[in-house]
Protein backbone atom coordinates (compact mmCIF):
# COMPACT_ATOMS: atom_id res chain seq x y z
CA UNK A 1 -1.79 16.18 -69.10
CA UNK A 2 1.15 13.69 -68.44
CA UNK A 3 3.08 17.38 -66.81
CA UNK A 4 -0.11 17.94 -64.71
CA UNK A 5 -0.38 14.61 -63.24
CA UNK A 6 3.11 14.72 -62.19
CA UNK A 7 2.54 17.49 -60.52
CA UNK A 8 -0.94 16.63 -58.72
CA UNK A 9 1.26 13.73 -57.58
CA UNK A 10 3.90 15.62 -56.51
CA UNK A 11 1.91 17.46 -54.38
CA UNK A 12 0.11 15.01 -52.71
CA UNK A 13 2.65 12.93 -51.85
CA UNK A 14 5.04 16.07 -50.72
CA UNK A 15 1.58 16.96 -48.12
CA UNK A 16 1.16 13.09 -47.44
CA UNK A 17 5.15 13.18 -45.85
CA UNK A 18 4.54 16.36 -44.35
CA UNK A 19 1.77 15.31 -42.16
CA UNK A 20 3.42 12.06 -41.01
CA UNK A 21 6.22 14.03 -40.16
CA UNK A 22 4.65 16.72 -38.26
CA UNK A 23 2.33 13.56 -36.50
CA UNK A 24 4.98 11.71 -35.06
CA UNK A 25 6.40 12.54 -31.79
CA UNK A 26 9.83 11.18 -29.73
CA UNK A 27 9.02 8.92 -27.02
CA UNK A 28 10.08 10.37 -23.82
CA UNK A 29 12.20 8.53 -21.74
CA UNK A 30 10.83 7.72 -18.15
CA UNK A 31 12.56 10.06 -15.12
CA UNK A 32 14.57 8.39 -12.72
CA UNK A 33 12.22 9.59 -9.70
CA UNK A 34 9.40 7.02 -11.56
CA UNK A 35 11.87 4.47 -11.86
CA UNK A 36 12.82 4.39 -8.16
CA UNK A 37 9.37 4.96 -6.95
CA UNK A 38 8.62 1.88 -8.75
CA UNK A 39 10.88 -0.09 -8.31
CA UNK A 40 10.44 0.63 -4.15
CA UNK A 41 6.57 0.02 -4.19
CA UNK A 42 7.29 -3.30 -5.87
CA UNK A 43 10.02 -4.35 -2.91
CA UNK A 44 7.92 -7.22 -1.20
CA UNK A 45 8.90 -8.04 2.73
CA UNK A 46 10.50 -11.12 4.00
CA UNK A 47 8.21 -13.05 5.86
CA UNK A 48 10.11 -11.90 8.89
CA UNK A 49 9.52 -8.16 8.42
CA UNK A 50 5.97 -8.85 7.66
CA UNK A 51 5.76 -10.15 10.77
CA UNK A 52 7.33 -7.73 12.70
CA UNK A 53 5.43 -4.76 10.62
CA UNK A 54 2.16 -6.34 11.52
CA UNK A 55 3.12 -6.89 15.13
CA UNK A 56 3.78 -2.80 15.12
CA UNK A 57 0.67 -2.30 13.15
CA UNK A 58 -1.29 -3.97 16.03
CA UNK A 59 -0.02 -2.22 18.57
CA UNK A 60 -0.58 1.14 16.97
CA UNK A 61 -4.30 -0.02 16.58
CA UNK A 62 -4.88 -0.90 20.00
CA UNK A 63 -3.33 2.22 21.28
CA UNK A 64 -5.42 4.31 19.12
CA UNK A 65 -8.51 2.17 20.31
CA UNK A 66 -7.55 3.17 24.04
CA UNK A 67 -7.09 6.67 23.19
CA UNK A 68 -10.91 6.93 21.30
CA UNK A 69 -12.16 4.83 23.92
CA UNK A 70 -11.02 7.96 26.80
CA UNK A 71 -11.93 10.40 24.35
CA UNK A 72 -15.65 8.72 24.12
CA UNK A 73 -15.40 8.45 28.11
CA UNK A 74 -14.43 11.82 28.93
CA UNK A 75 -18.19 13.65 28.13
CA UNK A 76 -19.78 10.42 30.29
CA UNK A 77 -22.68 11.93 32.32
CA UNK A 78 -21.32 15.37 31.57
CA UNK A 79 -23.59 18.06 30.53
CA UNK A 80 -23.62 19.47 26.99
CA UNK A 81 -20.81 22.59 26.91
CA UNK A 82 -19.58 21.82 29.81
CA UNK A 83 -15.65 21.69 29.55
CA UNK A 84 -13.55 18.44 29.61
CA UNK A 85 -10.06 17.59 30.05
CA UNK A 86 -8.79 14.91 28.10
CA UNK A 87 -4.70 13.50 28.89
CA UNK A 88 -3.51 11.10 25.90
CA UNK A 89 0.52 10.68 25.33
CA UNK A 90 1.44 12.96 28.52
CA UNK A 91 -0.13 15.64 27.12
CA UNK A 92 -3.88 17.26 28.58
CA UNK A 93 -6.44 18.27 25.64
CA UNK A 94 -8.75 20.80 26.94
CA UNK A 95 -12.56 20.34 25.22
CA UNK A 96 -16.01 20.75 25.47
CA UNK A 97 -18.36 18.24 25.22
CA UNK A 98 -21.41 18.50 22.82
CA UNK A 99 -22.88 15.23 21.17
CA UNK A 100 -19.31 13.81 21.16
CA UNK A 101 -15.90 15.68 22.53
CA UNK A 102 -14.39 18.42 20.24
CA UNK A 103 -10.90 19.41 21.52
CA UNK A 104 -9.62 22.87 21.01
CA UNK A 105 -7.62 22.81 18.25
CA UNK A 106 -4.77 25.57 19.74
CA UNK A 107 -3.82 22.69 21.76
CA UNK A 108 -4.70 19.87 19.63
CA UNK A 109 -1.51 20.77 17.51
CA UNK A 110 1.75 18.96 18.23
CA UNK A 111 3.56 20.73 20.15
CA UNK A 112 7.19 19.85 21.56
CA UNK A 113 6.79 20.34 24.89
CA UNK A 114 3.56 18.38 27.06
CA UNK A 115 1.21 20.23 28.90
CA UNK A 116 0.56 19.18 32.26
């Protein structure tokens, strides 16, 4: 009895400290690409740069306002599919106007040299 305890016992704890082992994993260590992303999304601006990064940020906003404003002007008292030309940043954008403009996306696609 004593010989089949032991043995019971032996067995239980020898599949006890095999499951621990098999359930406990390495932690991994964190790549450097994660470190440096973090550590640059956490970089907080001088009031200075903040400054001068919203003073860009309003000037890209008002230039994009002008440039919807000409796009909502350009099909003013036009009929609908009749076709519109459209010039923002020296290039022209040829379109057609429906229920709002819709430029043709061949030359809606930066292109390195401006058509005229």
């Amino acid at each position: 009895m004593n010989k089949t305890r032991l043995v019971m016992m032996t067995a239980l704890f020898g599949s006890a400290m095999g499951l621990a082992a098999c359930q406990s994993t390495t932690a991994q260590k964190p790549s450097i690409e994660a470190e440096q992303r973090h550590a640059h999304q956490k970089r907080e601006l001088t009031p200075e740069q903040h400054a001068e990064w919203q003073a860009k940020r309003e000037q890209m906003r008002a230039k994009h306002k002008a440039e919807r404003a000409k796009v909502e002007q350009a099909c003013q008292g036009k009929k609908i599919g009749e076709r519109v030309n459209v010039q923002l940043n020296n290039r022209v954008i040829e379109g057609t106007c429906e229920v709002r403009f819709t430029p043709d996306k061949s030359q809606f696609k930066r292109q390195s040299n401006a058509t005229t």
